[in-house]
N, C-alpha and C. Protein backbone atom coordinates (compact mmCIF):
# COMPACT_ATOMS: atom_id res chain seq x y z
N UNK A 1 65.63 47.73 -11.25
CA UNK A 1 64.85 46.66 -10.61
C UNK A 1 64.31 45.73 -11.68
N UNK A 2 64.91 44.16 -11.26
CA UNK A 2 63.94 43.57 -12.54
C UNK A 2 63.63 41.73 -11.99
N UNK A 3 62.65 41.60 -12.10
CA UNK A 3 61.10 41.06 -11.45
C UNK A 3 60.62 40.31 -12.40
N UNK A 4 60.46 38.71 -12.21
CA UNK A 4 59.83 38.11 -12.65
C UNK A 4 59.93 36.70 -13.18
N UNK A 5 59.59 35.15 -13.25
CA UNK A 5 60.37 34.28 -13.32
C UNK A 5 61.05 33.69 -14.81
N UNK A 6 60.59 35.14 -15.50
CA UNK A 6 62.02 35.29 -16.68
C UNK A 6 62.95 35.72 -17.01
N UNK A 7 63.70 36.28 -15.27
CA UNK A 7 64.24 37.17 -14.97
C UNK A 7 65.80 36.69 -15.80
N UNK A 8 65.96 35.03 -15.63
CA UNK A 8 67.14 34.96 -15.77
C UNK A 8 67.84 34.37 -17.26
N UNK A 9 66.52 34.38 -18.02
CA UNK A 9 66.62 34.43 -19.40
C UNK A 9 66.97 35.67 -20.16
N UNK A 10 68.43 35.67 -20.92
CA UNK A 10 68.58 36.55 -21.68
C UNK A 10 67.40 37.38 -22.56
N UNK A 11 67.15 38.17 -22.62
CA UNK A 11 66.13 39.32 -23.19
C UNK A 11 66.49 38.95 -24.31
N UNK A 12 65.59 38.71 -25.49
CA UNK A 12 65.51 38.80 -27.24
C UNK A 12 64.93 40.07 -27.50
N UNK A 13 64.25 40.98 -26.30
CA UNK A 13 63.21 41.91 -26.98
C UNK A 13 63.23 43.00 -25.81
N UNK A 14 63.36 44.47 -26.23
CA UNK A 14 63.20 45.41 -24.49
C UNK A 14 61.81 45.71 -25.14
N UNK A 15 60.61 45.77 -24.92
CA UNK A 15 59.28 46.25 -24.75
C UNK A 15 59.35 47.95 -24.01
N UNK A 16 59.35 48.76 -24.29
CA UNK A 16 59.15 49.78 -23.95
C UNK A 16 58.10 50.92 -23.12
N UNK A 17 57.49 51.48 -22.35
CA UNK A 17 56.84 52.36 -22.10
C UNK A 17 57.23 53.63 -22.76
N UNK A 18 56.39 54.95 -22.39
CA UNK A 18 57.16 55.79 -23.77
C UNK A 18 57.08 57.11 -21.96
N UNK A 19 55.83 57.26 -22.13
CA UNK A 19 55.83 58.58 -21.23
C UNK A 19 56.31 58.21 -19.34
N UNK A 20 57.11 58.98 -19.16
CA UNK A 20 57.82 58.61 -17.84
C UNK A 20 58.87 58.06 -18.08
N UNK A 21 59.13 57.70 -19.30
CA UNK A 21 60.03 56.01 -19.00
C UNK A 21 61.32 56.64 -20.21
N UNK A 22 60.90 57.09 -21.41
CA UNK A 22 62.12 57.58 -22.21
C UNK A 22 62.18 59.66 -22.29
N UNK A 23 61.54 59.87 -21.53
CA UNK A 23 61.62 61.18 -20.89
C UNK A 23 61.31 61.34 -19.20
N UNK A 24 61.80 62.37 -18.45
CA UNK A 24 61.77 62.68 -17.56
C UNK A 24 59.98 63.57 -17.10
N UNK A 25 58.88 63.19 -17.09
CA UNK A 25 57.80 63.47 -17.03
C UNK A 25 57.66 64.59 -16.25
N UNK A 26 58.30 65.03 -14.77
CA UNK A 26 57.76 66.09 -13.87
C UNK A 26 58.58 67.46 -14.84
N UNK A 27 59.68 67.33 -15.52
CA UNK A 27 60.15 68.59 -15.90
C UNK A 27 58.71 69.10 -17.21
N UNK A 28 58.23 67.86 -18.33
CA UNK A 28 57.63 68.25 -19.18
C UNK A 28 56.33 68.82 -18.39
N UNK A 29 55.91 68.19 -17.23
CA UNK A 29 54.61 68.80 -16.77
C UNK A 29 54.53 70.22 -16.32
N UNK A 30 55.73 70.64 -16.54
CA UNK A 30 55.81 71.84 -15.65
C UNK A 30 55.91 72.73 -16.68
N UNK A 31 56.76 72.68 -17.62
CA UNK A 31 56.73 73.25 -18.91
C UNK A 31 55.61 73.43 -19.74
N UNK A 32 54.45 72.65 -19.78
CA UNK A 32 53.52 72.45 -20.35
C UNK A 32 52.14 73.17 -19.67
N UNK A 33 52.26 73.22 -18.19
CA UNK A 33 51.81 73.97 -17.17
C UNK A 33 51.54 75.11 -17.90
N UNK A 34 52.82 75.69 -17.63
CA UNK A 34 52.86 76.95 -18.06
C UNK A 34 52.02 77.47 -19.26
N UNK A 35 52.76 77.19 -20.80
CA UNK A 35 52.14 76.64 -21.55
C UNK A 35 51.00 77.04 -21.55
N UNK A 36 50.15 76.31 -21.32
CA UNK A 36 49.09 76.36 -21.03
C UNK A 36 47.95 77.14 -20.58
N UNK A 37 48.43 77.32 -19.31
CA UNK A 37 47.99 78.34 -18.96
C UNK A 37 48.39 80.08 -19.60
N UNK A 38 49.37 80.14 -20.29
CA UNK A 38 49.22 81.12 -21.31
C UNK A 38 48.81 81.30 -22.52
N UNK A 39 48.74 80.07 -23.35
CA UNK A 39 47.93 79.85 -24.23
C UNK A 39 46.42 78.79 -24.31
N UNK A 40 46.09 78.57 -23.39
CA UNK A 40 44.93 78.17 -23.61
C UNK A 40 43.97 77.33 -21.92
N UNK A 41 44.09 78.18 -21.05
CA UNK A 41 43.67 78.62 -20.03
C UNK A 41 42.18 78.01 -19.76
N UNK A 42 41.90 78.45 -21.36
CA UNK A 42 40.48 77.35 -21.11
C UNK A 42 40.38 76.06 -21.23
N UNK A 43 40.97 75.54 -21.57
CA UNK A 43 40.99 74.07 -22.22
C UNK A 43 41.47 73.47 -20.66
N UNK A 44 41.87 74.25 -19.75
CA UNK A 44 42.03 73.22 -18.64
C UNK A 44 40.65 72.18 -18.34
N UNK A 45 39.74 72.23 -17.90
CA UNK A 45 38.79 71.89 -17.40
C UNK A 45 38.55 70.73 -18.12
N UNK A 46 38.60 70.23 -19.39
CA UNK A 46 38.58 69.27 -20.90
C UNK A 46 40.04 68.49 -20.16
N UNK A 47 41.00 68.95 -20.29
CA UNK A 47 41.96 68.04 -20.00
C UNK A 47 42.34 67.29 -18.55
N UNK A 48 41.44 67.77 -18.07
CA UNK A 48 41.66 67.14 -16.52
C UNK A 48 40.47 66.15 -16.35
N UNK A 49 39.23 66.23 -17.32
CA UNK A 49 38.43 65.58 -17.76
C UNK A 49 38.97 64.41 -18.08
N UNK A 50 39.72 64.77 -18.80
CA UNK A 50 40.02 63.39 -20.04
C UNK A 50 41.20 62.83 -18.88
N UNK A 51 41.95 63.38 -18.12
CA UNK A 51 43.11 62.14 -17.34
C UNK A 51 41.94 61.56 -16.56
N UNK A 52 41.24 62.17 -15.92
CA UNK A 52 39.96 61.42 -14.98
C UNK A 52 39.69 60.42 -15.47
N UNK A 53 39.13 60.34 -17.10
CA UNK A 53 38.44 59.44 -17.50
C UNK A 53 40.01 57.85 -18.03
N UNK A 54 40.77 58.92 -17.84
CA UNK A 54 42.14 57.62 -17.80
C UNK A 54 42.17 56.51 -16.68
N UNK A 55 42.18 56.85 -15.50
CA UNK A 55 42.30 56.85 -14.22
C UNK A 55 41.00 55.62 -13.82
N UNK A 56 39.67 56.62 -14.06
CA UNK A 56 38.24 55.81 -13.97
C UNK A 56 38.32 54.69 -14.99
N UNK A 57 38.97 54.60 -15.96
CA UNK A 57 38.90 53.21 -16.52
C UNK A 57 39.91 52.14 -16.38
N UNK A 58 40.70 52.67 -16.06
CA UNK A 58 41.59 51.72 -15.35
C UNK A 58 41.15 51.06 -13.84
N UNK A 59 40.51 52.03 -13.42
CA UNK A 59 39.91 51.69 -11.89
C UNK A 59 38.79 50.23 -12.38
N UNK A 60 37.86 51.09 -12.97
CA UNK A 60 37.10 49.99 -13.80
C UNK A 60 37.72 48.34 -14.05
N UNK A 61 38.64 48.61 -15.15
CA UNK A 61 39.37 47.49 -15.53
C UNK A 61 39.77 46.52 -14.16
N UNK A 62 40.30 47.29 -13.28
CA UNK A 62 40.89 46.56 -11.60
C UNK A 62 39.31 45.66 -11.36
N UNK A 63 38.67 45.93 -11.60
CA UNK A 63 37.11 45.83 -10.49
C UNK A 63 36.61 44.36 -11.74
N UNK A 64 36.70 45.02 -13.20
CA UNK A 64 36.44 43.89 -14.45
C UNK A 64 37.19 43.27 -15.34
N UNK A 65 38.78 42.31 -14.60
CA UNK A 65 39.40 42.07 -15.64
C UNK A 65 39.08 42.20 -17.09
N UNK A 66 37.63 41.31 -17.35
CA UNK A 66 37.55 41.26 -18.48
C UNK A 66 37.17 42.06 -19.40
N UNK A 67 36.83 43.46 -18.82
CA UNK A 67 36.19 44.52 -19.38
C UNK A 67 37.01 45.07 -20.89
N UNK A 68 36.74 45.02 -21.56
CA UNK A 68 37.42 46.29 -22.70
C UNK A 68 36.50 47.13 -23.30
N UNK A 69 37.44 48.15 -23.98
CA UNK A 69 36.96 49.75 -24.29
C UNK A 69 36.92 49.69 -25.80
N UNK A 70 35.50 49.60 -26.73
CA UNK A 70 35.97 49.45 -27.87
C UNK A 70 35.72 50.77 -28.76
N UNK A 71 36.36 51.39 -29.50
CA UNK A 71 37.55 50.36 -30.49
C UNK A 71 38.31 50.72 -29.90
N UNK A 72 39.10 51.73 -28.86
CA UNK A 72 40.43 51.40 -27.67
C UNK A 72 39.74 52.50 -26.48
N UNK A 73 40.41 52.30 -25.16
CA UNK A 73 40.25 53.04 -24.36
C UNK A 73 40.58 54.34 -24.69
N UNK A 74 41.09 55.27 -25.35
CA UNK A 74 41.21 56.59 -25.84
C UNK A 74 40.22 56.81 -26.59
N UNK A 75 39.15 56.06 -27.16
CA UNK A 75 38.28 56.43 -27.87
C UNK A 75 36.79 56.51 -26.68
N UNK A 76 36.96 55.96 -25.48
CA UNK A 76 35.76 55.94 -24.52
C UNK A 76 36.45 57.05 -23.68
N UNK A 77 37.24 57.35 -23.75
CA UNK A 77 37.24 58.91 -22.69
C UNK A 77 37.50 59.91 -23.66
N UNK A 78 37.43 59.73 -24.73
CA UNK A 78 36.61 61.39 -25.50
C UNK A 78 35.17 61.11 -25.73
N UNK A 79 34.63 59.78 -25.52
CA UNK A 79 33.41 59.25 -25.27
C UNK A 79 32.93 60.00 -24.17
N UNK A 80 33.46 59.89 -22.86
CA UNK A 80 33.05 60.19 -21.92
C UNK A 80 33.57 61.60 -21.64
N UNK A 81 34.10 62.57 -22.47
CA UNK A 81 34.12 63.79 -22.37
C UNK A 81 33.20 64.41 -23.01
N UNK A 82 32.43 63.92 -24.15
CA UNK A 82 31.46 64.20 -24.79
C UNK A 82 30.11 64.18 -24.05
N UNK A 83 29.90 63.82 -22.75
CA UNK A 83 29.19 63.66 -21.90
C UNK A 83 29.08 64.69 -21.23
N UNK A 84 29.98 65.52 -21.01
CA UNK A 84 30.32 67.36 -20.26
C UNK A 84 30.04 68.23 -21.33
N UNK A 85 29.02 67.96 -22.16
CA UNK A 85 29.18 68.77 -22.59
C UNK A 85 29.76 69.38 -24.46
N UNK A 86 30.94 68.72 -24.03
CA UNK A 86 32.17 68.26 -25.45
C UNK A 86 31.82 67.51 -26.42
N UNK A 87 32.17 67.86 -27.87
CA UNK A 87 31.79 67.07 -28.77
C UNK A 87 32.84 65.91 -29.02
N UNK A 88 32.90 64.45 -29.46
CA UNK A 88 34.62 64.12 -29.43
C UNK A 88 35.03 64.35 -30.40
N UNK A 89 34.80 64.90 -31.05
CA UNK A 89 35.41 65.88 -32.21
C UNK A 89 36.41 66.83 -31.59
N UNK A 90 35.96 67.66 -30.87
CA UNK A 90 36.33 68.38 -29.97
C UNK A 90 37.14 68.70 -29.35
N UNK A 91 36.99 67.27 -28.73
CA UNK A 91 37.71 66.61 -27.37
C UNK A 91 39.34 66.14 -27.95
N UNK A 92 38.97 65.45 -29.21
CA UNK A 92 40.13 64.72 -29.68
C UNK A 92 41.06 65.83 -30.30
N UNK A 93 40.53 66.63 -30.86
CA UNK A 93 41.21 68.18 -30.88
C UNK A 93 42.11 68.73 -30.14
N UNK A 94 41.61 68.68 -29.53
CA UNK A 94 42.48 69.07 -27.97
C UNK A 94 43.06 68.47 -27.15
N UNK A 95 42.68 67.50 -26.78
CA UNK A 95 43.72 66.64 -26.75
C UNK A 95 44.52 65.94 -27.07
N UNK A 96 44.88 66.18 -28.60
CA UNK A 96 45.92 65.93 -29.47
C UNK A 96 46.97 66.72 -29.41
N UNK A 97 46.14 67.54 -29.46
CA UNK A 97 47.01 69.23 -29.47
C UNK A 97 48.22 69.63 -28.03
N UNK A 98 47.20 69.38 -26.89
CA UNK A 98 47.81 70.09 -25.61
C UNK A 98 48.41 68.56 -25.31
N UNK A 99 48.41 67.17 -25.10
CA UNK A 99 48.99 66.24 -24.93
C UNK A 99 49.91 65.67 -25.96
N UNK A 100 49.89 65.61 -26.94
CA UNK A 100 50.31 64.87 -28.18
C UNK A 100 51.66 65.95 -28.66
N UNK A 101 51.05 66.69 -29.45
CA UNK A 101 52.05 67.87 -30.46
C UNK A 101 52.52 68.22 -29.89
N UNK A 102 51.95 69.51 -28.60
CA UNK A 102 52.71 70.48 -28.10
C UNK A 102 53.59 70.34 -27.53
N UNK A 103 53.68 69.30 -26.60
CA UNK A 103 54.86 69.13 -25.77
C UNK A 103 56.04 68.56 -26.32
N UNK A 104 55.79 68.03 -27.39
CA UNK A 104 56.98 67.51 -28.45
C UNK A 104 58.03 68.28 -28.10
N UNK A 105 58.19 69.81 -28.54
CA UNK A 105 59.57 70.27 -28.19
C UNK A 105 60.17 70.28 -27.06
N UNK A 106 59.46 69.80 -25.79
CA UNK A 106 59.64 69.85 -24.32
C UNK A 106 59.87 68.37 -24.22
N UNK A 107 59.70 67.16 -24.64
CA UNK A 107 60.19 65.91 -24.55
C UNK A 107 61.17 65.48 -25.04
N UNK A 108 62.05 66.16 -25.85
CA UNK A 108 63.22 66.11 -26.52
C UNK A 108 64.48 66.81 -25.61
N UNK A 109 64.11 68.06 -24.86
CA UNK A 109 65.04 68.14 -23.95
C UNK A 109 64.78 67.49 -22.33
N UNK A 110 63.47 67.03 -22.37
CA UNK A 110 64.02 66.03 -21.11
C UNK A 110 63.96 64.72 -21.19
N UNK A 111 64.52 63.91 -22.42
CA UNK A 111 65.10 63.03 -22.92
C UNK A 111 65.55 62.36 -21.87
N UNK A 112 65.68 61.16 -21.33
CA UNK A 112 66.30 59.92 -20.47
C UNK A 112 67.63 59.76 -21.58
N UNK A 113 68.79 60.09 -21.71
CA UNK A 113 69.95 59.92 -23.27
C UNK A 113 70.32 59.04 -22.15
N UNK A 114 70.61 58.49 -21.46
CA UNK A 114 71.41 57.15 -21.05
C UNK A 114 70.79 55.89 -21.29
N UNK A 115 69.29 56.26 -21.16
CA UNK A 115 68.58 54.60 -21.44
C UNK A 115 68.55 55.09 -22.84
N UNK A 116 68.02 55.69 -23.55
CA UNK A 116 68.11 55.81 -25.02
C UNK A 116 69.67 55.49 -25.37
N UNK A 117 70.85 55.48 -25.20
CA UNK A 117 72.07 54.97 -25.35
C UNK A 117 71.75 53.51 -25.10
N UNK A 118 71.30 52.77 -24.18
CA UNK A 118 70.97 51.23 -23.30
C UNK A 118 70.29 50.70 -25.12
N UNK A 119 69.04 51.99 -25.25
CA UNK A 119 68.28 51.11 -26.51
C UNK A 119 69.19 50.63 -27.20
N UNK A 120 70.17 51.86 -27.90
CA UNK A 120 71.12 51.64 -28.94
C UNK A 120 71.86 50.81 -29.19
N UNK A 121 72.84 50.51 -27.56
CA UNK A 121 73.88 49.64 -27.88
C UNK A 121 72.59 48.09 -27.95
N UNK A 122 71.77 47.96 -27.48
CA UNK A 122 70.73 46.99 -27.17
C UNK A 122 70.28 46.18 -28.90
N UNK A 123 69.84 47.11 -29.62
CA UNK A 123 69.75 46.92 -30.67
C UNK A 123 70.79 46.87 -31.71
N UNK A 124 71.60 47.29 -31.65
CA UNK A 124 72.73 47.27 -32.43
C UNK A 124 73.50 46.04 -32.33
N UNK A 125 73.49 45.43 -30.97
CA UNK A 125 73.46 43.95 -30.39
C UNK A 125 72.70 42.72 -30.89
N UNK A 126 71.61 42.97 -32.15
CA UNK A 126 70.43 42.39 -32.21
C UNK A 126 69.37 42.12 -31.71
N UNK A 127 69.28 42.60 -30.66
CA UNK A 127 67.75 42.89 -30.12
C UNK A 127 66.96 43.97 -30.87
N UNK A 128 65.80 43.30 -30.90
CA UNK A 128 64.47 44.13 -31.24
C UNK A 128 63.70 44.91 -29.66
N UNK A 129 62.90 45.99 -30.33
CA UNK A 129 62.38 46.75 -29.36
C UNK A 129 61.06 47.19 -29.64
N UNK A 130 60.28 47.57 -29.14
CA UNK A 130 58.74 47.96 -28.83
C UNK A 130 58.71 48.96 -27.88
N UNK A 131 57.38 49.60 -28.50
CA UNK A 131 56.81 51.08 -27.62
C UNK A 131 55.27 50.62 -27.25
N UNK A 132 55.04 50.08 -25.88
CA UNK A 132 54.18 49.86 -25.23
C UNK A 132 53.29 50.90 -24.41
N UNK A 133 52.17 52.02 -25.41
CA UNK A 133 51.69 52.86 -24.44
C UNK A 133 50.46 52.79 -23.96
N UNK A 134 50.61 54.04 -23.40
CA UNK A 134 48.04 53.81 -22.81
C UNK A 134 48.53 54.89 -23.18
N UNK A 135 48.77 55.95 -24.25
CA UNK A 135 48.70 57.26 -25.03
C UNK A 135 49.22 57.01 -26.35
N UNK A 136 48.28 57.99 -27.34
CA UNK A 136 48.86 58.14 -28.86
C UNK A 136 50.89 58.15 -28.70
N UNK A 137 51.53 57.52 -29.63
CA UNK A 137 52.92 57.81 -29.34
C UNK A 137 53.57 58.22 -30.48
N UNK A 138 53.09 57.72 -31.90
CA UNK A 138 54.09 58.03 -32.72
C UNK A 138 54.13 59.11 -32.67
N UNK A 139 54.11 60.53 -32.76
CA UNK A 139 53.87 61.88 -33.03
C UNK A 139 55.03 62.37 -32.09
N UNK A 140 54.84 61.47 -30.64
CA UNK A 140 56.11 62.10 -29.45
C UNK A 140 57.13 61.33 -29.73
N UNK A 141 57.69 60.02 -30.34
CA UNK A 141 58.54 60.27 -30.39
C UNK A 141 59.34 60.23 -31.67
N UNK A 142 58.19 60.80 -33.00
CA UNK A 142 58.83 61.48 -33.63
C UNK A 142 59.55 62.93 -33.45
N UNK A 143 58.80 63.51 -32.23
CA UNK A 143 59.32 64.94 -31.96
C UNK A 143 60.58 64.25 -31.16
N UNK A 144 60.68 63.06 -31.02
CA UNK A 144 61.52 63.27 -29.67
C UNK A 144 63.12 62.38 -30.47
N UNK A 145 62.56 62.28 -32.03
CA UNK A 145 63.61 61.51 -32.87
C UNK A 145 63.77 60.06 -33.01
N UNK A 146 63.03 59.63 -32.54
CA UNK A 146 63.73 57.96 -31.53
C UNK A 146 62.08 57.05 -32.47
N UNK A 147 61.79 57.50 -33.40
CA UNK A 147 60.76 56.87 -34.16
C UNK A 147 61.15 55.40 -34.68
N UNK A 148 62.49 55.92 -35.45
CA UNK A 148 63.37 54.92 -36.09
C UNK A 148 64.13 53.92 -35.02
N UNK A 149 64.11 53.94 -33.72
CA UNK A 149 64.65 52.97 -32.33
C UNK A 149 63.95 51.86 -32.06
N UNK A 150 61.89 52.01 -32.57
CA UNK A 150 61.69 50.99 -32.19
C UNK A 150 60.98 50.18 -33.46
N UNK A 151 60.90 48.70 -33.58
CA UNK A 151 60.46 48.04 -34.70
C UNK A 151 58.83 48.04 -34.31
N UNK A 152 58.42 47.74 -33.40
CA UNK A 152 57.35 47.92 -33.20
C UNK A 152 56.34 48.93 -32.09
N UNK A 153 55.22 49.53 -32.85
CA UNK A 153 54.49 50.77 -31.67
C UNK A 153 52.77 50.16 -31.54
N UNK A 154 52.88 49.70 -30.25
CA UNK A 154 51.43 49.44 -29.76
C UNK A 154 50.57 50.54 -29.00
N UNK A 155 50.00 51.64 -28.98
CA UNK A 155 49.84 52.38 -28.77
C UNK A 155 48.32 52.65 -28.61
N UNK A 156 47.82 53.34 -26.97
CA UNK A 156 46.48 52.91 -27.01
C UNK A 156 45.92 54.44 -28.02
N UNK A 157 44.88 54.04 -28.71
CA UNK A 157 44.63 55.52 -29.71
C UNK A 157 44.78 55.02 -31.27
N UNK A 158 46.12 53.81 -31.14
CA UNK A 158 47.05 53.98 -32.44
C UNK A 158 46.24 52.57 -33.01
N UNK A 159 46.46 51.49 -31.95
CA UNK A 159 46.66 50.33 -32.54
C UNK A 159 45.36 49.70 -31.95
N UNK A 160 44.80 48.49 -33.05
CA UNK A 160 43.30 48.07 -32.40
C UNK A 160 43.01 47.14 -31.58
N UNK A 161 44.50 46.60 -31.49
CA UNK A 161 44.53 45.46 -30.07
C UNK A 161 44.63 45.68 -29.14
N UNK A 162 44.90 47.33 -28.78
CA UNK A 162 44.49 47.81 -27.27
C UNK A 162 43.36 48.54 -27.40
N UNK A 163 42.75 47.49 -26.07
CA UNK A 163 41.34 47.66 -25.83
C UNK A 163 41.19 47.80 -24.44
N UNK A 164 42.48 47.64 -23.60
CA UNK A 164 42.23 47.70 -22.10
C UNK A 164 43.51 48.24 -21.74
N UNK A 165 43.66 48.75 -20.84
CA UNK A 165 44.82 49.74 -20.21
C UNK A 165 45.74 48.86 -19.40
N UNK A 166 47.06 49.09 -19.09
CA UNK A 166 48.05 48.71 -17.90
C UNK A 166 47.32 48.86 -16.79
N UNK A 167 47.27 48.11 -16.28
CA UNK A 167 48.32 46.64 -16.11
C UNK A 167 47.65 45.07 -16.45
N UNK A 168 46.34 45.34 -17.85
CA UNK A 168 46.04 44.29 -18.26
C UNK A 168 47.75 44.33 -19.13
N UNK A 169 47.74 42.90 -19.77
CA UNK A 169 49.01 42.81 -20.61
C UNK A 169 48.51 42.27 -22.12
N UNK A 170 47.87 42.98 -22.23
CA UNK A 170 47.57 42.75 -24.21
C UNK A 170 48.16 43.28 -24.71
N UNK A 171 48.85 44.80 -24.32
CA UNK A 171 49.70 45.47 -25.04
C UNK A 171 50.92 44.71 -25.18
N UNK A 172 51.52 44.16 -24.15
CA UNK A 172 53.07 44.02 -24.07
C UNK A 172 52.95 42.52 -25.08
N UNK A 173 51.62 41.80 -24.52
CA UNK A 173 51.78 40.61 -25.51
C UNK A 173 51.65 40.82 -27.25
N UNK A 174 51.18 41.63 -27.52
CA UNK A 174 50.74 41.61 -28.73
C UNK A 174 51.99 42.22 -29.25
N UNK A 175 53.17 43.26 -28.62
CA UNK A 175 53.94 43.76 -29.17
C UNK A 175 55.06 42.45 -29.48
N UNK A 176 55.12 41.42 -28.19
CA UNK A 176 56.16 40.00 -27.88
C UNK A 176 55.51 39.40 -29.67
N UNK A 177 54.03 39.23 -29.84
CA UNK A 177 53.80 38.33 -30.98
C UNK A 177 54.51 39.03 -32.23
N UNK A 178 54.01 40.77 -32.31
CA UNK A 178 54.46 41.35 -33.73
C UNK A 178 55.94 41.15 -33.70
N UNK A 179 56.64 41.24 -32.55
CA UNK A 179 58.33 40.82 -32.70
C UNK A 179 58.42 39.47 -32.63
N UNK A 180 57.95 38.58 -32.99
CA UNK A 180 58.43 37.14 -32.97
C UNK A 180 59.57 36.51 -31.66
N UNK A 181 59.09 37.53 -30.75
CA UNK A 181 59.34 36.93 -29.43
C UNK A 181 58.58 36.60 -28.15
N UNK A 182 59.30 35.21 -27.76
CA UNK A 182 58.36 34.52 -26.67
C UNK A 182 58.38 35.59 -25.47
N UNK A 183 57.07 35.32 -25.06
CA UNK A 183 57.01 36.37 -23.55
C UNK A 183 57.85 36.43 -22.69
N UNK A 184 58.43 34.92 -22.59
CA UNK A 184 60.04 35.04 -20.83
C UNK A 184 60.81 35.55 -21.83
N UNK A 185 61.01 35.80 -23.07
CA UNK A 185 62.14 36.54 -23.64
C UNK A 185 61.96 38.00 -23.93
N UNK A 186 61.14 38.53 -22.80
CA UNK A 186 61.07 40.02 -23.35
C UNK A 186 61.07 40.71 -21.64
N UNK A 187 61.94 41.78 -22.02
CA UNK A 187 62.34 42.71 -20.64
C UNK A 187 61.25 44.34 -20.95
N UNK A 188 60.47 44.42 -20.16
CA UNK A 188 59.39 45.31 -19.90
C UNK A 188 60.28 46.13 -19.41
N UNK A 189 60.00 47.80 -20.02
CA UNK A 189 61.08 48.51 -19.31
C UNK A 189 59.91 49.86 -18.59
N UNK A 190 59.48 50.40 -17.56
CA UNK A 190 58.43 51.43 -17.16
C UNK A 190 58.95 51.87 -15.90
N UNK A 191 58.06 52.75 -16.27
CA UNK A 191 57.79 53.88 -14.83
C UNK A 191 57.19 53.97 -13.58
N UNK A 192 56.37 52.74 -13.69
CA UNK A 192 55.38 52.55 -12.45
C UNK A 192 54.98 51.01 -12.68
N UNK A 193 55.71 50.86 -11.26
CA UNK A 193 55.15 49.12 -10.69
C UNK A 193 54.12 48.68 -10.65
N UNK A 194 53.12 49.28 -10.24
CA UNK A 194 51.45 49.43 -10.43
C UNK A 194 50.97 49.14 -11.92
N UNK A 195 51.76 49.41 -13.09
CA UNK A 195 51.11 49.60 -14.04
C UNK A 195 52.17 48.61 -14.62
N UNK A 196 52.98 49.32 -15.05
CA UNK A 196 53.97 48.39 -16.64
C UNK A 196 54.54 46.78 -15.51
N UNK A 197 54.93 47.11 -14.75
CA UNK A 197 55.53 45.92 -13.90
C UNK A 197 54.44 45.02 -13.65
N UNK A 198 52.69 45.37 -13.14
CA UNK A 198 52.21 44.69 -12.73
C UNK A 198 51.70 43.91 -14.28
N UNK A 199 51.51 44.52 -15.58
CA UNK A 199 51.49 44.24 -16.65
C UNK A 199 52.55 42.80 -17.41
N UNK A 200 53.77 43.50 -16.95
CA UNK A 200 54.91 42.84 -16.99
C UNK A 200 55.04 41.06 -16.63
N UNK A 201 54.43 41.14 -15.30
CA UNK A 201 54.19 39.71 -14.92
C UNK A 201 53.39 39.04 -15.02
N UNK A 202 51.88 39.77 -15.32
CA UNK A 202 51.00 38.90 -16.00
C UNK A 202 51.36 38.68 -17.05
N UNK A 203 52.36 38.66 -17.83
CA UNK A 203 52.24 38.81 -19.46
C UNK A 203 53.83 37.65 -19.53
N UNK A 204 53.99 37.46 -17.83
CA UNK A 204 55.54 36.61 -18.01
C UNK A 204 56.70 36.56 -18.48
N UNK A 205 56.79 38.14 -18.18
CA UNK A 205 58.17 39.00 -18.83
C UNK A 205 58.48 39.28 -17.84
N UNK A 206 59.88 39.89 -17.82
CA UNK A 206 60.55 40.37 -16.77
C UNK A 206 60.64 41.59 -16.89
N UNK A 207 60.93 42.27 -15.78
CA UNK A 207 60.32 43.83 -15.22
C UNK A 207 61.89 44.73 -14.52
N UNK A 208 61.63 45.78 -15.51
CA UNK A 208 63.09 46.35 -15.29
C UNK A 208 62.33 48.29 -14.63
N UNK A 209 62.03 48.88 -13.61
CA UNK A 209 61.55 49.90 -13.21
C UNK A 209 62.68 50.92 -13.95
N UNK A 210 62.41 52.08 -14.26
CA UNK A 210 62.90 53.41 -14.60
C UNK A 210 62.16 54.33 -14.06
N UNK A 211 63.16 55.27 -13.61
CA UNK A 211 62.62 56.72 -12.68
C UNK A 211 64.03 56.98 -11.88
């Protein structure tokens, strides 16, 4: 599916999503489930915390365009896990750990290899590419190999120009500026219409869905 009135301008740039979008997400959740619950059983209650506080600021953001999270939204929901209780010392601990690292070996076998082939021949073509997330990324997809695929990683956690979550579009723009490409020349590639797509068109790129 692809959406938007730069639809019919050749792409200079694929902009990327990382989680959902270059792995298959329900197999890693299930794997990680497990996981989990055999090694660290307690830490549930912290991590369901912290997607809440994903969720509630994005809700937020809907209600205050102009709102941002400083110094990024991953740094106000270990903010706001530190509020239960949690130190974000703590918090960021663990959720580095059970979101970030661990699942590394579980995102490599449920790999999307046909759109990761799409990147390849894509770039090898001369197009440039970007990793557009609302989660830390380099770490996954160094586990997941594909580090060296993109020229640029905007990443909320990573980078200091995200300050507000999908489906504001600072991420996707700021990745269009670091690649020296204009916004109708960049194809948004995600997992959810709600988020990267609705991102996508504020930001005057065109919108390609994966799932």
């Amino acid at each position: 599916m692809t959406s938007s009135p730069s639809a019919e301008i050749r792409p200079r740039a694929w902009l990327c999503d990382l989680d959902g979008t270059l792995y298959d997400a329900a197999g890693v959740k299930w794997w990680m489930a497990a996981e989990l619950l055999v090694g660290g059983p307690h830490h549930i209650p912290l991590l369901s915390k912290f997607r809440h506080a994903h969720e509630a600021l994005r809700g937020e953001q809907i209600e205050n365009p102009a709102l941002e999270f400083l110094p990024t939204p991953f740094d106000e929901q270990l903010r706001r896990m530190a509020q239960h209780g949690h130190s974000e010392e703590q918090a960021r601990k663990v959720v580095l750990r059970w979101m970030v690292e661990r699942p590394g070996k579980w995102l490599r076998r449920a790999l999307r290899q046909a759109l990761v082939d799409e990147i390849t021949t894509f770039r090898a073509a001369g197009g440039t590419t970007a990793i557009v997330s609302d989660y830390p990324a380099k770490r996954k997809l160094e586990a997941m190999g594909l580090l060296g695929h993109f020229d640029v990683i905007v990443a909320n956690g990573e980078h200091a120009a995200v300050r507000r979550l999908k489906p504001a579009p600072d991420g996707y723009l700021q990745a269009a500026t670091e690649l020296g490409v204009a916004p109708a020349e960049c194809l948004v590639l995600g997992d959810r219409e709600d988020a990267d797509g609705e991102a996508a068109r504020r930001a005057g790129m065109a919108f390609r869905l994966i799932g």
